[in-house]
C-alpha atoms as a PDB file:
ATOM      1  CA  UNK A   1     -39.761  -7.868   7.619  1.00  0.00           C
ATOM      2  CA  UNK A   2     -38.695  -7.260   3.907  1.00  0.00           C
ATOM      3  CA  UNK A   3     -36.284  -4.221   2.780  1.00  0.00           C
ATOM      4  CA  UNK A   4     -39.732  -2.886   1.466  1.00  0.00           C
ATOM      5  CA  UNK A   5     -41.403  -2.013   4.430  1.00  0.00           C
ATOM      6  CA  UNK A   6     -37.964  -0.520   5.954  1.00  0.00           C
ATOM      7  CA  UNK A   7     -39.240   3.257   6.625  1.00  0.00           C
ATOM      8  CA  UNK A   8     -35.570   4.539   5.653  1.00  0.00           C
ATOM      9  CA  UNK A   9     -36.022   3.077   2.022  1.00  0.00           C
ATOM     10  CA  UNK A  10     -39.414   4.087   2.023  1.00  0.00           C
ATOM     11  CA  UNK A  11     -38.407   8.214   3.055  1.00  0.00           C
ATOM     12  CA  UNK A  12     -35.846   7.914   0.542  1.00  0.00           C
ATOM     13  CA  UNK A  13     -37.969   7.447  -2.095  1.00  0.00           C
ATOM     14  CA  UNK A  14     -39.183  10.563  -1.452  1.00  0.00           C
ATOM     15  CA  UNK A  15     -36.317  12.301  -2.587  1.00  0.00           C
ATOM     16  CA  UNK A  16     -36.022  15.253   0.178  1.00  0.00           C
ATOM     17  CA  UNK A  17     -33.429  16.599   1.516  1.00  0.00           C
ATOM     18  CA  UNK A  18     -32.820  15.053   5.121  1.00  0.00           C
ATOM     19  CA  UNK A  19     -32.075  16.548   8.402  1.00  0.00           C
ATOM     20  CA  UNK A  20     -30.799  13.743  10.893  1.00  0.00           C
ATOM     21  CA  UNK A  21     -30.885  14.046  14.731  1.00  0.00           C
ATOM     22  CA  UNK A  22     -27.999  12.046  16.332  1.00  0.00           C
ATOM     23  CA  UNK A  23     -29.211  11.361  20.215  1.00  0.00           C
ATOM     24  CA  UNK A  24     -27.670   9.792  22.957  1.00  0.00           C
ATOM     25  CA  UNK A  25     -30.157   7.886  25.149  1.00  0.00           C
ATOM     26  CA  UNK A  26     -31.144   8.779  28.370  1.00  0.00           C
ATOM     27  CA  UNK A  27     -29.281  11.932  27.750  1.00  0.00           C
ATOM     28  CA  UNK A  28     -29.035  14.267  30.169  1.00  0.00           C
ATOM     29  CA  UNK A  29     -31.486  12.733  32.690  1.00  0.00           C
ATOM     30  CA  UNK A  30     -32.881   9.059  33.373  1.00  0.00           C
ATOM     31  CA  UNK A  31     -36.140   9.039  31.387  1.00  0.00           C
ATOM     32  CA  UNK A  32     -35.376  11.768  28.887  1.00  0.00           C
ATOM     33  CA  UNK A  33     -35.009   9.311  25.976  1.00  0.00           C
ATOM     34  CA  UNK A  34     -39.181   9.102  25.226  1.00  0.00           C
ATOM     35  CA  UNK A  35     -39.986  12.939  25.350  1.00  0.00           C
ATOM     36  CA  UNK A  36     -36.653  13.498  23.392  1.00  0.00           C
ATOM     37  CA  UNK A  37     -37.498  11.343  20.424  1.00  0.00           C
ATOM     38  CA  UNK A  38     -41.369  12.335  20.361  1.00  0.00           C
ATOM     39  CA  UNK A  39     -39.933  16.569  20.709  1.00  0.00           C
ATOM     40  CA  UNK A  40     -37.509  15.736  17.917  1.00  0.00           C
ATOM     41  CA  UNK A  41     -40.391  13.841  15.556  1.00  0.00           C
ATOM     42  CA  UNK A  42     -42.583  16.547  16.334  1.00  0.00           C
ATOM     43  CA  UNK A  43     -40.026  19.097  15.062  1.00  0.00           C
ATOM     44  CA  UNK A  44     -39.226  17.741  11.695  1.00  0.00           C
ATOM     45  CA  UNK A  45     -36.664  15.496  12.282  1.00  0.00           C
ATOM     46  CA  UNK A  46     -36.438  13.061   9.406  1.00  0.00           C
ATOM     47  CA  UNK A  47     -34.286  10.356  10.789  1.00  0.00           C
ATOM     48  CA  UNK A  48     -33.227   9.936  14.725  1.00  0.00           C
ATOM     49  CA  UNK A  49     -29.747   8.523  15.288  1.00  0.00           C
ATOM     50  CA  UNK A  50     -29.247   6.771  18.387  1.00  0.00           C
ATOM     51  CA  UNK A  51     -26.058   6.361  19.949  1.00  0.00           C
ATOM     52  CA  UNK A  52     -24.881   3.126  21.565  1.00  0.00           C
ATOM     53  CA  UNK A  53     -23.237   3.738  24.374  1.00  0.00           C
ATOM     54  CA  UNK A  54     -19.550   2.322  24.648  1.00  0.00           C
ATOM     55  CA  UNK A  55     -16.894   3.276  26.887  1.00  0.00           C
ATOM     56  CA  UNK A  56     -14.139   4.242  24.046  1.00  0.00           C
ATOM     57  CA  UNK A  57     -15.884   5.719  21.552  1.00  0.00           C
ATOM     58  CA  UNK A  58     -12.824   6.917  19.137  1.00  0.00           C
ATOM     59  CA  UNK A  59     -14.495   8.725  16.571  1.00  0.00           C
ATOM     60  CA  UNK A  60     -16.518  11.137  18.953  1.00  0.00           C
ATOM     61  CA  UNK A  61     -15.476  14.237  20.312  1.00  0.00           C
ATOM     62  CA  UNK A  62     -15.910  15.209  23.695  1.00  0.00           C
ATOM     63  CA  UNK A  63     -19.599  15.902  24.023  1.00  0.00           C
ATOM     64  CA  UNK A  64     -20.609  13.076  22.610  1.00  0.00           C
ATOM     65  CA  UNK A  65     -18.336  10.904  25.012  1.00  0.00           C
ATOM     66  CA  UNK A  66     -19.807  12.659  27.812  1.00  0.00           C
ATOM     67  CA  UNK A  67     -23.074  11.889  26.692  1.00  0.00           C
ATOM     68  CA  UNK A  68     -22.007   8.489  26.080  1.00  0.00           C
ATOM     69  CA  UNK A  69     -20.792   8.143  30.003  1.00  0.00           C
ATOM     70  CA  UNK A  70     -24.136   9.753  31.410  1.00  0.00           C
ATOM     71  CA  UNK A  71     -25.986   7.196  29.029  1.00  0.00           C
ATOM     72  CA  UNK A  72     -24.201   4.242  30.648  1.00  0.00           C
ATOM     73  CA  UNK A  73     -24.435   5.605  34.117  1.00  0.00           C
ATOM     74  CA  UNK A  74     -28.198   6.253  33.364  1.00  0.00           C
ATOM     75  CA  UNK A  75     -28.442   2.576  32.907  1.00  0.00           C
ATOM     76  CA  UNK A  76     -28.201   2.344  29.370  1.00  0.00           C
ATOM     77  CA  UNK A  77     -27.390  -1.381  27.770  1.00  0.00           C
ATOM     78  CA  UNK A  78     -28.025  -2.656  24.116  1.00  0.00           C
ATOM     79  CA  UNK A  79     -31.178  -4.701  25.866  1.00  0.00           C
ATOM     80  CA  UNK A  80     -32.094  -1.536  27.419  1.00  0.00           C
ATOM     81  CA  UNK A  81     -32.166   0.707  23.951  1.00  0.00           C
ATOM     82  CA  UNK A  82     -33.720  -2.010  22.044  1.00  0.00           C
ATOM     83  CA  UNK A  83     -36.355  -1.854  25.152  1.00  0.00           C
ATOM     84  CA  UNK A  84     -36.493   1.803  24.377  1.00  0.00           C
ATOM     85  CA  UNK A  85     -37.195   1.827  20.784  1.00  0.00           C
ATOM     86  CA  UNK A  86     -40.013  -0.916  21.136  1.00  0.00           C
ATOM     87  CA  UNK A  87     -41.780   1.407  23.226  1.00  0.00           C
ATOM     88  CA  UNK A  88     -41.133   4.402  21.193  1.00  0.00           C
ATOM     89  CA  UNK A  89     -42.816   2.169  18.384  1.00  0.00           C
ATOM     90  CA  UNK A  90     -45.364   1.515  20.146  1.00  0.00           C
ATOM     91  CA  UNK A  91     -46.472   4.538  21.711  1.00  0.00           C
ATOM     92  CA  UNK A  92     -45.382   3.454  25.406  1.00  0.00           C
ATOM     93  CA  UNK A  93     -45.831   7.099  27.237  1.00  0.00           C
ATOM     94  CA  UNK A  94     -45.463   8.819  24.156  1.00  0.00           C
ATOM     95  CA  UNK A  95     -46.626   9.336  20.634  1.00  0.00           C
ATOM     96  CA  UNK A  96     -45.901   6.702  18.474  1.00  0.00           C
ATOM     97  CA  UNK A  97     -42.346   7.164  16.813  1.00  0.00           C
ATOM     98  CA  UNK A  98     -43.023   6.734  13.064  1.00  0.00           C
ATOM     99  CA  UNK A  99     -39.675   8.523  11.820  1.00  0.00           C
ATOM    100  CA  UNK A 100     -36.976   5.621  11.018  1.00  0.00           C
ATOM    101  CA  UNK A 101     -34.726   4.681  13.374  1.00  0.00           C
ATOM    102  CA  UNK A 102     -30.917   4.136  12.990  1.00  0.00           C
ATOM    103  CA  UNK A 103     -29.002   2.866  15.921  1.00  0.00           C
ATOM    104  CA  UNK A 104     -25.181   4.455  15.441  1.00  0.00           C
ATOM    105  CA  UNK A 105     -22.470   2.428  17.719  1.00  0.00           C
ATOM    106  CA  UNK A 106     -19.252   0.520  17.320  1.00  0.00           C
ATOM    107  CA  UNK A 107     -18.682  -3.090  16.871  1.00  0.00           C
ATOM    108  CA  UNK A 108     -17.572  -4.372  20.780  1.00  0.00           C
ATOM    109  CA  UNK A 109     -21.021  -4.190  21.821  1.00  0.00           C
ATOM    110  CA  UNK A 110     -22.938  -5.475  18.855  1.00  0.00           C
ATOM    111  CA  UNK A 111     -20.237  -8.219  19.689  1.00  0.00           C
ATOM    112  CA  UNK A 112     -20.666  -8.840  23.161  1.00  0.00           C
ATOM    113  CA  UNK A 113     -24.696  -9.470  22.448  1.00  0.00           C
ATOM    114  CA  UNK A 114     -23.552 -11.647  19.579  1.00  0.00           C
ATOM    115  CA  UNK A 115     -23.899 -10.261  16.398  1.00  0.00           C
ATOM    116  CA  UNK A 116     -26.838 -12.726  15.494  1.00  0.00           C
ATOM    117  CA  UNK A 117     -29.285 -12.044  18.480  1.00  0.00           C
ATOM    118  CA  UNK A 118     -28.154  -8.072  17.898  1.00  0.00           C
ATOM    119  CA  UNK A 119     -29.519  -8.115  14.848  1.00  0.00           C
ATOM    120  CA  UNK A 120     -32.847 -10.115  15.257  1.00  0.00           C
ATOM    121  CA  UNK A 121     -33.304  -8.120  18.046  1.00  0.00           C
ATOM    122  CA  UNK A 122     -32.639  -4.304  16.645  1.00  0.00           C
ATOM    123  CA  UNK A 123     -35.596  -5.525  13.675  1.00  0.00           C
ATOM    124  CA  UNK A 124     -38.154  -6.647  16.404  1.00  0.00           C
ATOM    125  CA  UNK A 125     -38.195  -3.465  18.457  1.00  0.00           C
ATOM    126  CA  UNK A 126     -38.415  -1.515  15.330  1.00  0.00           C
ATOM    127  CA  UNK A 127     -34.847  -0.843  14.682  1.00  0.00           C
ATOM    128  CA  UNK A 128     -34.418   0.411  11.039  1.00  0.00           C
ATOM    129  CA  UNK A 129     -30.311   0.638  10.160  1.00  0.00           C
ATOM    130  CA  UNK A 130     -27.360   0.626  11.808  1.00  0.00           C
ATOM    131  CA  UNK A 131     -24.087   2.481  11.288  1.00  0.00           C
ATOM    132  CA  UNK A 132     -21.031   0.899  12.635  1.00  0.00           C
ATOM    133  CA  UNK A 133     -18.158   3.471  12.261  1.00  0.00           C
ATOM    134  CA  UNK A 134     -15.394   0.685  13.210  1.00  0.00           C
ATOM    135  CA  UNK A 135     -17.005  -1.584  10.994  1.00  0.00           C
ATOM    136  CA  UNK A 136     -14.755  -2.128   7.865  1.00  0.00           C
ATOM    137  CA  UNK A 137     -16.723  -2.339   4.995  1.00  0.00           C
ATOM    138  CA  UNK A 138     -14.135  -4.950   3.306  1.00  0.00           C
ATOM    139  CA  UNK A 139     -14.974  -7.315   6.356  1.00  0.00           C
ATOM    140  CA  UNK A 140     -18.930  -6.661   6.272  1.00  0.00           C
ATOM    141  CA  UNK A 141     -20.217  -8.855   3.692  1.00  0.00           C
ATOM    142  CA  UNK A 142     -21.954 -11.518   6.109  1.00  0.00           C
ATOM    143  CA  UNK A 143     -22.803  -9.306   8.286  1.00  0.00           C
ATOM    144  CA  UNK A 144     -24.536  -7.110   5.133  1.00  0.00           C
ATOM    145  CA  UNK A 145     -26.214 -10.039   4.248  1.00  0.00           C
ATOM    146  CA  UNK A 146     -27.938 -11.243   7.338  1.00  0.00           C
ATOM    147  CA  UNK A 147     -28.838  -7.492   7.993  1.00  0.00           C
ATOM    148  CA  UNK A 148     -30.175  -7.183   4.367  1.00  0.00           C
ATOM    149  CA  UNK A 149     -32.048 -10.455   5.167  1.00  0.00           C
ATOM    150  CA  UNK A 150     -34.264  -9.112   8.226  1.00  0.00           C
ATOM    151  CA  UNK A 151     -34.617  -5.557   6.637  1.00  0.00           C
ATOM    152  CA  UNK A 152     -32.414  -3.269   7.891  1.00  0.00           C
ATOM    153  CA  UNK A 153     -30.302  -0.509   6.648  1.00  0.00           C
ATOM    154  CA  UNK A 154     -26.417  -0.753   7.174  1.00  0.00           C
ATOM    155  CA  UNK A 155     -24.640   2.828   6.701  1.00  0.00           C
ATOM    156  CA  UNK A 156     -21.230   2.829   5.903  1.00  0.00           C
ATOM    157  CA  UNK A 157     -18.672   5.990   5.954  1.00  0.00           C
ATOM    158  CA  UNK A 158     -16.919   8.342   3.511  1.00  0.00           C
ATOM    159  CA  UNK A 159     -14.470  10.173   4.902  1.00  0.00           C
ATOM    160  CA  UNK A 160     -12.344  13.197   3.066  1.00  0.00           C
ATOM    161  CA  UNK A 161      -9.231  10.932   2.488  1.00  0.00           C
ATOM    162  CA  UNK A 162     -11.281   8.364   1.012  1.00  0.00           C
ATOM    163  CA  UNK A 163      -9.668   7.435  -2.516  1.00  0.00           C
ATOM    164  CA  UNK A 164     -12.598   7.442  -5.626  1.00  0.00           C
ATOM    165  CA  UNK A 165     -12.392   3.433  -6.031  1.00  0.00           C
ATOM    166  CA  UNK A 166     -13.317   3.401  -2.172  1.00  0.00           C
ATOM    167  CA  UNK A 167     -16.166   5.778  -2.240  1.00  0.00           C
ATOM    168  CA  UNK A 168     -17.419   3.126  -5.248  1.00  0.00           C
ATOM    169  CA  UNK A 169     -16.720   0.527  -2.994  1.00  0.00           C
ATOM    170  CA  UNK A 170     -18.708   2.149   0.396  1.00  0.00           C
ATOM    171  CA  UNK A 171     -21.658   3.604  -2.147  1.00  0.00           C
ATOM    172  CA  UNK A 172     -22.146   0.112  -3.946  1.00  0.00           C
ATOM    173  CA  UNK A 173     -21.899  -1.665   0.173  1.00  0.00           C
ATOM    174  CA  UNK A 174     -24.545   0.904   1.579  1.00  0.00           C
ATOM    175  CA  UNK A 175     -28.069  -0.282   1.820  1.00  0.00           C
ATOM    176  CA  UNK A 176     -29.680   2.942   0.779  1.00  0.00           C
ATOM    177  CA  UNK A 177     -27.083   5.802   1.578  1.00  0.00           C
ATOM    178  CA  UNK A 178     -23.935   6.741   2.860  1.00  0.00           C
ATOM    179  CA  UNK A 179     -21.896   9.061   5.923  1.00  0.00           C
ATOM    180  CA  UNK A 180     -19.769  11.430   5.067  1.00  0.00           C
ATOM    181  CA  UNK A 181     -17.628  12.907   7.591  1.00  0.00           C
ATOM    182  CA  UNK A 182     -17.507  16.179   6.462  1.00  0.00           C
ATOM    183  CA  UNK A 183     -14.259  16.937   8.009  1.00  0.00           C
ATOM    184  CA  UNK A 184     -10.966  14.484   9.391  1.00  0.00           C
ATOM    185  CA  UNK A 185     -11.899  14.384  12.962  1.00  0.00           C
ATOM    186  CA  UNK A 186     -13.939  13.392  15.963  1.00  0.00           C
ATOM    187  CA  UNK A 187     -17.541  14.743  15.699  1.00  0.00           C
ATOM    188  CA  UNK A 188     -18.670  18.215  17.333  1.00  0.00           C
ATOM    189  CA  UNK A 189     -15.235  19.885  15.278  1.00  0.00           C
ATOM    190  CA  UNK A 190     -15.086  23.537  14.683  1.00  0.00           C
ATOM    191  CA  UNK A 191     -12.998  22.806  11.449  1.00  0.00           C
ATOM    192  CA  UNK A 192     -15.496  23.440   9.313  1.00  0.00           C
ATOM    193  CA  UNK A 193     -15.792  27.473  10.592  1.00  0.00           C
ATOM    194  CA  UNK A 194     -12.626  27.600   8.876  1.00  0.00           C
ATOM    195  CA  UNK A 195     -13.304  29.229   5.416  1.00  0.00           C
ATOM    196  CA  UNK A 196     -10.360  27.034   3.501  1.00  0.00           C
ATOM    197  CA  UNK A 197     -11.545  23.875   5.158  1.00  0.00           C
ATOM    198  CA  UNK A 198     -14.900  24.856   3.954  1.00  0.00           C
ATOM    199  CA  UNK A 199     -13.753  25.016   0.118  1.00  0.00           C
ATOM    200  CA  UNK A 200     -12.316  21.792   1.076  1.00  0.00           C
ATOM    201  CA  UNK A 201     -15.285  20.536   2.475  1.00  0.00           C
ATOM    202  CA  UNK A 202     -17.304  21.378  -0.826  1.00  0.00           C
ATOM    203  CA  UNK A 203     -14.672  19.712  -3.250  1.00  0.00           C
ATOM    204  CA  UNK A 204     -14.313  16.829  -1.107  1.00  0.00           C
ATOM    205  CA  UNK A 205     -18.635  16.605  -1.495  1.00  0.00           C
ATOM    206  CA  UNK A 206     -18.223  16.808  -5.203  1.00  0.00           C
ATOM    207  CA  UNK A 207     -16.146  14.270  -5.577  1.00  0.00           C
ATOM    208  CA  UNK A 208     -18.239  12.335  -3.383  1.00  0.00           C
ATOM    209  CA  UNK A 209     -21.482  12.809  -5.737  1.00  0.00           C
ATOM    210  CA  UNK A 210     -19.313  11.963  -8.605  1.00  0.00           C
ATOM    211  CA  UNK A 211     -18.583   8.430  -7.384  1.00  0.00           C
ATOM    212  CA  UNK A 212     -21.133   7.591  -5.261  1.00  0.00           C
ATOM    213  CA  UNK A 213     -25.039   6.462  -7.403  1.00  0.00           C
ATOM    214  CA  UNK A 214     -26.603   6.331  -4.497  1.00  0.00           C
ATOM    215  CA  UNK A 215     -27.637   8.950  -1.759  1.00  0.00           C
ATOM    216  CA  UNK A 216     -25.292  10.525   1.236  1.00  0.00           C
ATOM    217  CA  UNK A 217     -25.844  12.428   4.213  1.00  0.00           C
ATOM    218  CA  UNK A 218     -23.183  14.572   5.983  1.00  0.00           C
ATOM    219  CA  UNK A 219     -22.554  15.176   9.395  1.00  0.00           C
ATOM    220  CA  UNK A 220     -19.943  16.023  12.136  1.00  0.00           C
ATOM    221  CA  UNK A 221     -20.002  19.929  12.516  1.00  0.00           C
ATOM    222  CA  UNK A 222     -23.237  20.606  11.627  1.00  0.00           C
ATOM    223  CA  UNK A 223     -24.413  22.916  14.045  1.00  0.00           C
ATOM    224  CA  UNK A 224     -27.155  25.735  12.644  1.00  0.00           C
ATOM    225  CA  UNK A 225     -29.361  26.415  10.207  1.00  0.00           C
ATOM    226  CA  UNK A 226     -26.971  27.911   7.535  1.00  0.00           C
ATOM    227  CA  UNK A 227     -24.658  24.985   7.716  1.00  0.00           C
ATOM    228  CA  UNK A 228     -27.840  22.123   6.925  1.00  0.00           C
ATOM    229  CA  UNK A 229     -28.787  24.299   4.320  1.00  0.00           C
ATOM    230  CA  UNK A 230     -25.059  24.485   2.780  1.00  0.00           C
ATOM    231  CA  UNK A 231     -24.682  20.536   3.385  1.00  0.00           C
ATOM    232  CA  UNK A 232     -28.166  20.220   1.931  1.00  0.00           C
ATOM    233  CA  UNK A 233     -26.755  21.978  -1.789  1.00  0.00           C
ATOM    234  CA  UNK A 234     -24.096  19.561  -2.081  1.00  0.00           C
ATOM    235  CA  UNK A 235     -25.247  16.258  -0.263  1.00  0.00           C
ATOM    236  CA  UNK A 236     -28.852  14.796   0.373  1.00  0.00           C
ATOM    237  CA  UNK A 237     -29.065  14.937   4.338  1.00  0.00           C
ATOM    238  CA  UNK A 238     -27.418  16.708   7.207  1.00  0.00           C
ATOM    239  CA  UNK A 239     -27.131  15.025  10.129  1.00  0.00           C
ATOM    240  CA  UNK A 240     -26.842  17.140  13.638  1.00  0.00           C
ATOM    241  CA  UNK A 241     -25.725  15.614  17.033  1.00  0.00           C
ATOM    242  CA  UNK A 242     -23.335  17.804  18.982  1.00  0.00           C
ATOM    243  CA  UNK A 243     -24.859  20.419  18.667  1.00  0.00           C
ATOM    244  CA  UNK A 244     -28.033  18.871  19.745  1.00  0.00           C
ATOM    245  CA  UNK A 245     -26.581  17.168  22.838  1.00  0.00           C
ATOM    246  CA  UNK A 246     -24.963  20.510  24.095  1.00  0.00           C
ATOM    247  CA  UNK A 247     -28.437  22.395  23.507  1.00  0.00           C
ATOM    248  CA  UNK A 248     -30.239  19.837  26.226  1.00  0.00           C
ATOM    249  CA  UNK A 249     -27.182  19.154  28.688  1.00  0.00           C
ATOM    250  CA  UNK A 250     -28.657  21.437  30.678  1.00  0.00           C
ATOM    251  CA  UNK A 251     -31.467  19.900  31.555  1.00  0.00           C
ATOM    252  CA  UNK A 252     -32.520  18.815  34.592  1.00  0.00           C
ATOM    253  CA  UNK A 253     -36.022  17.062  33.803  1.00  0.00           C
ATOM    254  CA  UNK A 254     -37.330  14.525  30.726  1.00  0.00           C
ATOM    255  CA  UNK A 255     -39.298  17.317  29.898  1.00  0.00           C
ATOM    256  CA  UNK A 256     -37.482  19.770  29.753  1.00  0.00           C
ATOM    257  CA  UNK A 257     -34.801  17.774  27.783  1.00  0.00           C
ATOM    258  CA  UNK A 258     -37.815  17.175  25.132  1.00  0.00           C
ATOM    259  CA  UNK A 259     -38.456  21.030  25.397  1.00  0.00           C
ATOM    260  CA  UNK A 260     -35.021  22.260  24.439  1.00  0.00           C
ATOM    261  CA  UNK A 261     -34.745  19.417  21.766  1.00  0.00           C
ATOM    262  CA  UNK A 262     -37.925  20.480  20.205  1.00  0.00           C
ATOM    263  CA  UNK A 263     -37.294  24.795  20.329  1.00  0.00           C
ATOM    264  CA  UNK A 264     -33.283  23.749  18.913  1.00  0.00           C
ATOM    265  CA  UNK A 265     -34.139  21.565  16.286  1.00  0.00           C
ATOM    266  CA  UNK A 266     -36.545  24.462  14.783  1.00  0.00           C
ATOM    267  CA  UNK A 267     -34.267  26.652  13.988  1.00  0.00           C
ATOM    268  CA  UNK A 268     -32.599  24.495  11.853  1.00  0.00           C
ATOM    269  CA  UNK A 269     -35.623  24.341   9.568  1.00  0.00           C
END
């Protein structure tokens, strides 16, 4: 599979602004994962983050390492999510998932499957990027490469401390966009309801747009309608996951996890 076919190039090219589901699989119930991703498609999501699993996840807040813990305990592996996505692509007991696919985790285990067979693996069940917050970008190069090679998307991060030479560094690494982390923290914050953090927020986005040639999304936060379209006027893409995750927790059924995914993910449109 060439970089040309990759649907994430391919919806960039478009050059619309992006809203981004991050999703947790098999979040809240066995089974959800399916309905989820097929409610979220149908609902104008552009992009659907999953989350890998791992048992010390250090840049997520608390939802999302709850999430994380009723993933594993709902039998979630890397074999498993790769399992997932295949049948997602192919319309296993849903509609087919056309919307690209970027599977969000740290590096322990991407490790543990061995990097190699991880990443031959993510680009046969349809996997389209990956975005490896623990992943320096400094150390990445092979690892760019060989993901470059079989077509998929590698995401690195921005964060507000990140010096100018950096955020040249990160833009000129990323395969067709960057993270930002709007905010210094784990995701799910409430820093940026804070009106000075917000000016900070918007200066820190500037800068980013001054360095960076390519595009970059935003998330951690990001929790309604008013926010996307604030993140949207100084970035290209808002990504939502928190938010999201605490919307479905609640429920007790696949289908009704795909429901409340669905009606939450309109209003942010």
């Amino acid at each position: 599979m060439s970089n040309n076919n990759n649907r994430i190039t391919t919806l960039l090219q478009q050059n619309k602004k992006l809203l981004i589901a991050y999703y947790m699989p098999e979040f809240p119930v066995p089974g959800a994962t399916l309905p989820v991703l097929e409610a979220l498609q149908e609902s104008g999501a552009d992009i659907i983050e999953l989350g890998m699993p791992y048992s010390d996840p250090i840049g997520d807040g608390p939802v999302i390492q709850e999430a994380a813990h009723t993933a594993i305990c709902n039998g979630v592996t890397i074999k498993h999510l790769f399992e997932i996505v295949r049948r997602a692509r192919q319309g296993d007991e849903c509609r087919k998932i056309e919307v690209p696919i970027l599977l969000m985790g740290y590096c322990n285990p991407m490790l543990a499957y061995g990097v190699d067979c991880f990443l031959h693996d993510a680009v046969a069940s349809g996997v389209d990027g990956l975005l490896i917050p623990d992943f320096p970008p400094e150390e990445a190069r092979e690892f760019l490469e060989k993901a470059k090679g079989l077509g998929l998307t590698v995401v690195f991060l921005v964060s507000p401390v990140t010096p100018p030479e950096r955020i040249e560094l990160i833009d000129s690494l990323s395969t067709d966009f960057s993270y930002c982390l709007a905010v210094n923290a784990t995701t799910g914050t409430a820093k940026l309801s804070d009106a000075s953090n917000g000016a900070a927020v918007d200066t820190y986005l500037q800068r980013v747009r001054k360095h960076a040639a390519k595009p970059f999304v935003v998330g951690f936060g990001i929790k309604d309608r008013e926010r996307v379209e604030h993140m949207w006027s100084l970035s290209d893409g808002a990504v939502v996951g928190t938010a999201l995750l605490q919307h479905i927790a609640g429920a007790s059924t696949p289908e009704e996890s795909a429901y409340l995914a669905g009606e939450f993910w309109k209003t942010l449109l």
